[in-house]
Protein backbone atom coordinates (compact mmCIF):
# COMPACT_ATOMS: atom_id res chain seq x y z
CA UNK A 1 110.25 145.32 82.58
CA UNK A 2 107.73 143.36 82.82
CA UNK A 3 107.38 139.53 84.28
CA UNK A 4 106.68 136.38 82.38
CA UNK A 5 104.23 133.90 83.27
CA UNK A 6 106.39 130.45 83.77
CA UNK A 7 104.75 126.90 82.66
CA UNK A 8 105.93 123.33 83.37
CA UNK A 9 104.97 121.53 79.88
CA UNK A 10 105.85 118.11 81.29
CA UNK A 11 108.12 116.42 83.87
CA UNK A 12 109.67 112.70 83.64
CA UNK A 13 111.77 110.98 85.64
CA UNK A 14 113.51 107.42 85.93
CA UNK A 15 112.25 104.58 88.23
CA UNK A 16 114.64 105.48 91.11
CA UNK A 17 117.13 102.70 91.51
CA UNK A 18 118.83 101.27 94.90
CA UNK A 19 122.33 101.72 95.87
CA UNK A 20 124.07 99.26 94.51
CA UNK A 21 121.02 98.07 92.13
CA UNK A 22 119.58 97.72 88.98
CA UNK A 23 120.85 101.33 88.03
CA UNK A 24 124.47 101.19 89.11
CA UNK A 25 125.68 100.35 85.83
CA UNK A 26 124.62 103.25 84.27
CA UNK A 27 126.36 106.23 84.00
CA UNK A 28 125.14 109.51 85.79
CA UNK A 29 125.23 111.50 82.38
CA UNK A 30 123.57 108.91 80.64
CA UNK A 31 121.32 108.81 83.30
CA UNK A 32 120.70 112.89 82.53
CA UNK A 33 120.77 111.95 78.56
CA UNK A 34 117.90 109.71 79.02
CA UNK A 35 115.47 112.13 80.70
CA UNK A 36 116.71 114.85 78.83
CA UNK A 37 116.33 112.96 75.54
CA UNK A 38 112.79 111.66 76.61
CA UNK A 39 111.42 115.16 77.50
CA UNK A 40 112.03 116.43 74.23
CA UNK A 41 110.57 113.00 72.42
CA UNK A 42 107.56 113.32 74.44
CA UNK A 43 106.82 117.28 72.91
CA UNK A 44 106.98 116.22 69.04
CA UNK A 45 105.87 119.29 67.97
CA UNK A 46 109.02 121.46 69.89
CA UNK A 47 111.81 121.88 67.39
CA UNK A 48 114.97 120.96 70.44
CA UNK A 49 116.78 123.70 68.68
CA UNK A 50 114.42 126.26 70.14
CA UNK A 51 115.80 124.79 73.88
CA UNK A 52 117.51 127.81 75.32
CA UNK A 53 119.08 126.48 77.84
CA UNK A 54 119.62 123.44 79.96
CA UNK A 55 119.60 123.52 83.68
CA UNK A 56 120.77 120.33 85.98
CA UNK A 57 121.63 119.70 89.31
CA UNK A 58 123.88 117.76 90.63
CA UNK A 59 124.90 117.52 94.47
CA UNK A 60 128.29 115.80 94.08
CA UNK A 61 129.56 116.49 90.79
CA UNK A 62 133.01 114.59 91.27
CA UNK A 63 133.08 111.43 88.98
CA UNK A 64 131.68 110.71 85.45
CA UNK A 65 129.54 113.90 86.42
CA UNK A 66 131.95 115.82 85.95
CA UNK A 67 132.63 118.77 83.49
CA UNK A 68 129.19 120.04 83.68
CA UNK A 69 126.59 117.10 83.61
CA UNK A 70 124.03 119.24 81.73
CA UNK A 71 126.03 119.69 78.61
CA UNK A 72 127.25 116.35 78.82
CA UNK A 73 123.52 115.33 78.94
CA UNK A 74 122.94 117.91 75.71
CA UNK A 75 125.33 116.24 73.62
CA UNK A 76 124.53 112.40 74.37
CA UNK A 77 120.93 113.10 74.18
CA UNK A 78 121.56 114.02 70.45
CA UNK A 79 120.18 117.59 71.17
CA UNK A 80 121.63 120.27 68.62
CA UNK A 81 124.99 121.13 69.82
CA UNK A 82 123.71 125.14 69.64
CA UNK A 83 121.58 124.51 73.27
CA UNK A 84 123.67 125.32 75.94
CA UNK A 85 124.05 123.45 79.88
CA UNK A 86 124.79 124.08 83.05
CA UNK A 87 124.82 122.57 86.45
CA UNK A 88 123.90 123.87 90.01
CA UNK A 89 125.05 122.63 93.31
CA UNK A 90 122.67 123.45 96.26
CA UNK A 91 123.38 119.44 97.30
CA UNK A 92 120.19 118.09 97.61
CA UNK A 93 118.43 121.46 96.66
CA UNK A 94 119.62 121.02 93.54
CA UNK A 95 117.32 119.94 91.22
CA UNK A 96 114.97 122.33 92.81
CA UNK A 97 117.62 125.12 92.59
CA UNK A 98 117.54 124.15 88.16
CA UNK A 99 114.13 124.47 88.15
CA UNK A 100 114.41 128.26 90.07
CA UNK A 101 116.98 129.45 87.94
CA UNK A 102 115.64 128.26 84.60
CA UNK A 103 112.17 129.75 85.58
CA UNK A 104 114.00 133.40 86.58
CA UNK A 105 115.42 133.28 83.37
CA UNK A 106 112.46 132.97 81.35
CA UNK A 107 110.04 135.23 83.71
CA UNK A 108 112.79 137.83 82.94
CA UNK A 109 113.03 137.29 79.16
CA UNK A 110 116.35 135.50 79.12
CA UNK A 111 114.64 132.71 77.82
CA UNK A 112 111.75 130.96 76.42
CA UNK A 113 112.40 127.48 76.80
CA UNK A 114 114.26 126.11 79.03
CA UNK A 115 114.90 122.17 80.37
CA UNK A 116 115.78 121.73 83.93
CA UNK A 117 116.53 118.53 86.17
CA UNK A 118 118.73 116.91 88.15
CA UNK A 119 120.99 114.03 88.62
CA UNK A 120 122.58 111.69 90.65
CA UNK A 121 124.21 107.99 90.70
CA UNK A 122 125.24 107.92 94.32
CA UNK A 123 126.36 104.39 93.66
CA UNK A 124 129.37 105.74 91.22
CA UNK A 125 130.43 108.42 93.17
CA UNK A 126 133.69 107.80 93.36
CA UNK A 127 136.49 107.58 96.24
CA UNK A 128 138.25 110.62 96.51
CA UNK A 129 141.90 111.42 97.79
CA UNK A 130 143.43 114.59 98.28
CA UNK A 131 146.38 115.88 96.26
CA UNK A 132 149.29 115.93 98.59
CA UNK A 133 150.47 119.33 99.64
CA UNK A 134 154.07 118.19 99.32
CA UNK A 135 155.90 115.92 96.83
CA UNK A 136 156.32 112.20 98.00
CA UNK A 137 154.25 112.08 101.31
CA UNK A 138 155.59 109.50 103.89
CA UNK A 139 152.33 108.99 104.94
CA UNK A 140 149.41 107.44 103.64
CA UNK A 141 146.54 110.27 102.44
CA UNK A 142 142.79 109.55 103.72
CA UNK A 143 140.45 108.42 101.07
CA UNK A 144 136.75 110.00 101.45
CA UNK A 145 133.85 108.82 99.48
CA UNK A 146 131.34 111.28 97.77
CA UNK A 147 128.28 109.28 98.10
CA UNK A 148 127.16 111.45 101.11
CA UNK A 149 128.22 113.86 103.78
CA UNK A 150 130.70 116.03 105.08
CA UNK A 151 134.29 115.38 103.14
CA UNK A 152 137.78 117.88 103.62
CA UNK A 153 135.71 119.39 106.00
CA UNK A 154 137.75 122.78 106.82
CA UNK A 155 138.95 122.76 110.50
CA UNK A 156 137.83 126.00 111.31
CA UNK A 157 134.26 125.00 111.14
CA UNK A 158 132.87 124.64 114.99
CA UNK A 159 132.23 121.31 115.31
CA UNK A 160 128.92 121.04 116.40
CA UNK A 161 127.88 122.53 112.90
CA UNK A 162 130.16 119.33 111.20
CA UNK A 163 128.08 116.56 112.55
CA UNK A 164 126.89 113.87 110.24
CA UNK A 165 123.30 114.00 108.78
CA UNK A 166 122.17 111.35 110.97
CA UNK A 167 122.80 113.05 114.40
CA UNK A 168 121.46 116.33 112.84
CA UNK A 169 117.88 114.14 112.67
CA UNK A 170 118.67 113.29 115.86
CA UNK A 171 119.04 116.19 116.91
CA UNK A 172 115.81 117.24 115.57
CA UNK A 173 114.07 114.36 117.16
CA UNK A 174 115.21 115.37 120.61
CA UNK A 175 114.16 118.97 120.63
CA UNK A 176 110.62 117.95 119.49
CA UNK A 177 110.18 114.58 121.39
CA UNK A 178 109.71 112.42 117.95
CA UNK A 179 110.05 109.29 119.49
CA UNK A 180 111.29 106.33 117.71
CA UNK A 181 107.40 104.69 117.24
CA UNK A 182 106.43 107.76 115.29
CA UNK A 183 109.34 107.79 113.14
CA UNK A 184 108.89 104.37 111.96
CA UNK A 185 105.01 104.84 111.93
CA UNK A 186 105.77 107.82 109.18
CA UNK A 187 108.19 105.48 107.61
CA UNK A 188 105.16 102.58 107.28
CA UNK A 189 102.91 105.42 105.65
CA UNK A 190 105.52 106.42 103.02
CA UNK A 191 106.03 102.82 101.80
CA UNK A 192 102.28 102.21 102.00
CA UNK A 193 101.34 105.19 100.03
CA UNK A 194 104.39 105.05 97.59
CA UNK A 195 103.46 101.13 96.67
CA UNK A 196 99.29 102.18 96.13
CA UNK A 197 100.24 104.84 93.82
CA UNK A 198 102.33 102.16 91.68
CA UNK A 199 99.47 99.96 91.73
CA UNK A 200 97.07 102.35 90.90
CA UNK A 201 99.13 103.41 88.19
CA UNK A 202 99.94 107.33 89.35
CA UNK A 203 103.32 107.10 88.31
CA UNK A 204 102.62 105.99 84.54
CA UNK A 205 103.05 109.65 83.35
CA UNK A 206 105.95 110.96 84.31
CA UNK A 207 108.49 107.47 84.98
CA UNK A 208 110.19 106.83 81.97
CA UNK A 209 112.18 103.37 81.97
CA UNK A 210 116.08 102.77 80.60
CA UNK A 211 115.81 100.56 77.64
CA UNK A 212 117.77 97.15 78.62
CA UNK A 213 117.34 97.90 82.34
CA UNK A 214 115.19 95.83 84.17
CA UNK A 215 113.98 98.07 86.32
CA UNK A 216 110.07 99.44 86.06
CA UNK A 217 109.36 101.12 88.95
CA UNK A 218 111.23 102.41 91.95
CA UNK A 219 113.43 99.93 93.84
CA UNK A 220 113.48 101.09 97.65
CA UNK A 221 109.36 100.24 98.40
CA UNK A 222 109.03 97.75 100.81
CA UNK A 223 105.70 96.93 100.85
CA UNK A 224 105.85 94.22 103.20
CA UNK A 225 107.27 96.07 106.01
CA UNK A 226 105.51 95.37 109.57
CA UNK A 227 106.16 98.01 112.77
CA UNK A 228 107.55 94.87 114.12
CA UNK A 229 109.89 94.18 111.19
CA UNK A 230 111.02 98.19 111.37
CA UNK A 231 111.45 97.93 115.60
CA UNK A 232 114.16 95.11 114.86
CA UNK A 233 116.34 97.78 113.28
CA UNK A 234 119.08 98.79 115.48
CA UNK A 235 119.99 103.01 115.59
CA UNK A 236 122.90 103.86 113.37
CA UNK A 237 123.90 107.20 114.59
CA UNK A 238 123.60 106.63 118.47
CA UNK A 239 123.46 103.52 120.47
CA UNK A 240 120.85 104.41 122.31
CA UNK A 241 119.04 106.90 119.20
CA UNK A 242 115.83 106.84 117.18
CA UNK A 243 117.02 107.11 113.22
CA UNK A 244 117.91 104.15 111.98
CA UNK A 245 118.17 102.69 107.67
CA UNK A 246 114.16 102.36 107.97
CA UNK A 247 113.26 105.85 108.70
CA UNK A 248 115.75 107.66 106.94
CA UNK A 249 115.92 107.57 103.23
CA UNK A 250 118.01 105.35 101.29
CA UNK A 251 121.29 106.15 99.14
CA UNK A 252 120.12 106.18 95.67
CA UNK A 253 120.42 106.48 91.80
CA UNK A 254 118.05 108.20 89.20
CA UNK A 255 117.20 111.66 87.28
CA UNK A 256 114.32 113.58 86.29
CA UNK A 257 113.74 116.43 83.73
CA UNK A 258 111.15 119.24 83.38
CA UNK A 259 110.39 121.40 80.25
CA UNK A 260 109.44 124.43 81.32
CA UNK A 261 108.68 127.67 78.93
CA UNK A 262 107.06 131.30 78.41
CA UNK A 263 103.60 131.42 76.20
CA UNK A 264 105.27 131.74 73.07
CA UNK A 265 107.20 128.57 74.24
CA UNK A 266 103.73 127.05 75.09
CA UNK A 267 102.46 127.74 72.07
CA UNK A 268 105.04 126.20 70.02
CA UNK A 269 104.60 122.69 72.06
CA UNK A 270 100.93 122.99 70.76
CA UNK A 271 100.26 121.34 74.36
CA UNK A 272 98.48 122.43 77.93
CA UNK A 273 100.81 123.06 80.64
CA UNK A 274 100.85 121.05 83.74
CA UNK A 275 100.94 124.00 86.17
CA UNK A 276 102.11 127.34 86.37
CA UNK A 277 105.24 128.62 88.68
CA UNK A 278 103.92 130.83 91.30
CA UNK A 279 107.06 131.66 93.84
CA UNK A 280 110.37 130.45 95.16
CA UNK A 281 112.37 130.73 98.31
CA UNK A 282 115.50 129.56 100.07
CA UNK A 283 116.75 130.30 103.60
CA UNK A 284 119.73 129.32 105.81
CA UNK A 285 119.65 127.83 109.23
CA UNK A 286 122.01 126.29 111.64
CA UNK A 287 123.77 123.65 109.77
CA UNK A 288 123.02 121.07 112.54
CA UNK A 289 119.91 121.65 112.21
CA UNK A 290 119.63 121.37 108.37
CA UNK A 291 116.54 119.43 108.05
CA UNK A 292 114.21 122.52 109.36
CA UNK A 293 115.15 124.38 106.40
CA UNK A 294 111.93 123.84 104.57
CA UNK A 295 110.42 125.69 107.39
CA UNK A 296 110.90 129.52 106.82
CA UNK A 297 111.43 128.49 102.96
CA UNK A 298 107.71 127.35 102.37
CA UNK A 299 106.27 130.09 104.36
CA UNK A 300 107.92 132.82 102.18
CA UNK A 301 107.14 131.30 98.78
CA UNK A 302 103.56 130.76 100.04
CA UNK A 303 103.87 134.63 101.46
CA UNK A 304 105.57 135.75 97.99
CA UNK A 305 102.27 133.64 95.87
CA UNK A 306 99.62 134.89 98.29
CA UNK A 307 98.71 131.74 99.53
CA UNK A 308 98.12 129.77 102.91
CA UNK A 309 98.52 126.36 104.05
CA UNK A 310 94.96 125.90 103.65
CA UNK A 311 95.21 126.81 99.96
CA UNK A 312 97.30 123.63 99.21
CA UNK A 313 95.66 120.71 97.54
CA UNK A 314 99.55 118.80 97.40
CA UNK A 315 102.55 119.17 99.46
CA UNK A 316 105.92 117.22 98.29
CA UNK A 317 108.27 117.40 100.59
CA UNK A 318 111.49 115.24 100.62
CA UNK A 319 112.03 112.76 103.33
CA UNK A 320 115.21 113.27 104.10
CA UNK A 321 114.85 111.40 107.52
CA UNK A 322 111.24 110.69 109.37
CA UNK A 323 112.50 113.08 112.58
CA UNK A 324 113.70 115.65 109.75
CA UNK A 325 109.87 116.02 108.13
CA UNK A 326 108.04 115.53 111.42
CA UNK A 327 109.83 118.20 112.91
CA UNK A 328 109.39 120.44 109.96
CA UNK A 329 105.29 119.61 110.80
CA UNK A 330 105.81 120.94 114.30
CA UNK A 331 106.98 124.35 112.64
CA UNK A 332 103.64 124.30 110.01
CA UNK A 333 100.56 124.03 112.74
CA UNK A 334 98.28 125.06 109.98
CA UNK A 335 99.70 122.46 107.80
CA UNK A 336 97.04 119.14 107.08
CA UNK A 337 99.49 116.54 106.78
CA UNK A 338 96.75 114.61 104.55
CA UNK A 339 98.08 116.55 101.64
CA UNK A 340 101.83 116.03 102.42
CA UNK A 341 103.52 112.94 99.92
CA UNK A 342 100.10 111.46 98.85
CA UNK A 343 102.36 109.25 96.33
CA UNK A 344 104.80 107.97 98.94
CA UNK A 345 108.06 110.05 99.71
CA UNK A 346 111.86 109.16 99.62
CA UNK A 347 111.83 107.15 102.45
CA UNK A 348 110.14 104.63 100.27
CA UNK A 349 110.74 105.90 96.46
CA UNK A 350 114.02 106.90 97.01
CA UNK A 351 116.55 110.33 97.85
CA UNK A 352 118.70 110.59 94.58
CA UNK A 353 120.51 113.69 96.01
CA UNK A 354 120.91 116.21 92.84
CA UNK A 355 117.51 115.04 91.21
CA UNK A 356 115.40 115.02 94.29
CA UNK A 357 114.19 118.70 93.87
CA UNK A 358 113.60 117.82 90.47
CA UNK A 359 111.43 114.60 91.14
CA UNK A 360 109.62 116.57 93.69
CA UNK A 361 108.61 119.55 91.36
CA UNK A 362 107.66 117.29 88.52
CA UNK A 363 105.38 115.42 90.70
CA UNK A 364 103.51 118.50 91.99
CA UNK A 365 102.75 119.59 88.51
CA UNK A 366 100.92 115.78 87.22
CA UNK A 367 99.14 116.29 90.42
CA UNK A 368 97.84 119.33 89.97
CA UNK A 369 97.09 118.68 86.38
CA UNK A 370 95.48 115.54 87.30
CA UNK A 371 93.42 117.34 90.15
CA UNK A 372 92.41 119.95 87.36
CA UNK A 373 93.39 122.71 89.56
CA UNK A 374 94.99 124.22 93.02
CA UNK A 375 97.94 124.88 94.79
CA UNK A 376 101.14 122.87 95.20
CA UNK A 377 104.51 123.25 96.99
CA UNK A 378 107.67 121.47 96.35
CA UNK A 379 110.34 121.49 99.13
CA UNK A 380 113.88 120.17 100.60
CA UNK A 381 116.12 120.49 103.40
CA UNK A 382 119.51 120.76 102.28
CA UNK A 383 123.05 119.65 104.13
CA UNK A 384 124.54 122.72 105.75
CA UNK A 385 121.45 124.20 106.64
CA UNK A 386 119.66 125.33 104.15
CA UNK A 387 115.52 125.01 103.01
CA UNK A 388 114.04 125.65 99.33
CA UNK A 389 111.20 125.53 98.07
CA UNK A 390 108.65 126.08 95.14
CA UNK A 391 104.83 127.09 94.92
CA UNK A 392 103.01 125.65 91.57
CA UNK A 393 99.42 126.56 90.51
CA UNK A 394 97.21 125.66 87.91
């Protein structure tokens, strides 16, 4: 059997919205619909019935997300009811993940267009309680929110592997030294670089704004931060620790879509494709440690597509924390951070768990197609130590 050659057509997203912000009245399916519905507007010439399937991720999945988000996003995009959906949880890998398995499908023939994204309001995610195991408790039942983090976590998991995502970076931090200055310091770069590629307009070709929503461009850039304005912060995980809100990304809202198809799919768009998928990985580590997943990840998709740090003219990684990405750097020595989040990363544009992977992939491709050729690699740590990641060439 022989392999297809994969192409990303196009890639959107929404501006990325702040918890609590100018997206929190919008539903998370909606949210999907939008990008969904603006993908296919965008490719005029693709009849949507030709859409084989619909891939979304969606890290939490336990409010109006519910009931698989990427049918739900189907139907209220006004797509013909005959395309299919489904959503993937590899929590913040998970837009990523959509992207991997609606690629497999069409290399292998399963399909020969697919849409894949990712989604996530983390400001609705809802309060959760668990159903009593017994009729009429006499005592009260804890309420966990599903914004973030370990929930119901199963008491036979050792606890050092339970911690919160916070001390993980911390943890990270102290095995490599990344002192507090150079956290923040990575911080400043992200919301410098992130605010000159809005002003130079770099992020006109793939953000696509909610009609009636004031909101234009991502809402978490704060351009007039100072090192002295970030050294104010005080630590949230420790008293005496290094992460704090500044250098850790923030909780947000948003979704982004990709269209990605086989050459018969390419020709029916009647359009040039972005960038080509080269090669894919995931690996596991120590849950604690969850933010050096990347690590191993992007050196076997880069093994798998025959290419070298040196090869890569854009790196997108997600900045999960500033100790999480820095200490991924340590484990890269060939790696020229120059190339890593040219456009700003989620410390400044934002972390919207299920559509980060998404955001990050679709980005890679306009870069490459706007540098007229190389290599690219999307990648993300994920909660309970895991790394993915995705090599793009054009």
């Amino acid at each position: 059997m022989s392999i297809r050659d994969v192409y990303i057509v196009d890639a959107v997203r929404t501006p990325i919205g702040k918890f609590g912000g100018a997206l929190s009245g919008v539903r998370p399916d909606d949210l999907a619909a939008h990008v969904v519905r603006a993908l296919v507007d965008r490719t005029p010439e693709l009849d949507p019935a030709r859409i084989d399937d619909v891939y979304f991720g969606d890290a939490n999945g336990a409010g109006e997300d519910n009931r698989d988000v990427a049918r739900m996003a189907v139907l209220l995009a006004g797509l013909p009811v005959s395309v299919p959906g489904v959503t993937v949880n590899r929590l913040c890998g998970s837009g990523l993940e959509a992207v991997i398995q609606a690629a497999r499908a069409i290399a292998l023939g399963d399909a020969s267009v697919a849409v894949a994204g990712g989604v996530e309001s983390m400001t609705r995610a809802p309060w959760v309680v668990q159903k009593p195991e017994r009729a009429y408790p006499a005592t009260h039942q804890q309420m966990w929110s599903t914004a973030l983090g370990w929930r119901m976590t199963n008491p036979r998991m050792p606890q050092e592997w339970a911690v919160s995502l916070g001390e993980g970076a911390e943890l990270i931090a102290d095995k490599y030294g990344i002192d507090r200055e150079a956290q923040d310091a990575f911080a400043l770069e992200s919301h410098r670089k992130a605010a000159a590629a809005w002003a130079a307009g770099r992020f006109d070709g793939e953000v696509v704004p909610l009609d009636g929503i004031d909101l234009v461009r991502d809402e978490c850039i704060r351009e007039g931060s100072t090192p002295e304005s970030l050294a104010k912060l005080k630590p949230v995980f420790r008293p005496d620790g290094t992460v704090t809100a500044a250098n850790a990304s923030p909780l947000n809202d948003g979704a982004a879509a990709l269209l990605l198809v086989d050459e018969a799919g390419l020709r029916a768009t009647g359009r040039e494709p972005l960038a080509r998928i080269r090669a894919s990985a995931v690996t596991g580590v120590e849950p604690q440690l969850f933010g050096l997943g990347p690590v191993e990840a992007v050196q076997r998709a880069l093994d798998k597509a025959g290419r070298g740090f040196g090869d890569l003219t854009t790196f997108e990684l997600n900045e999960a924390f500033a100790a999480q990405a820095l200490g991924c750097f340590a484990g890269w020595p060939e790696l020229d951070p120059a190339v890593v989040n040219p456009l700003g990363g989620a410390i400044a544009l934002g972390h919207p768990l299920g559509a980060s992977g998404a955001r990050l992939a679709g980005s890679a491709a306009h870069q490459l197609a706007a540098a007229g050729s190389g290599t690219a690699v999307a990648a993300l740590c994920i909660g309970v130590g895991q790394g993915i990641a995705l090599v793009l060439e054009r």
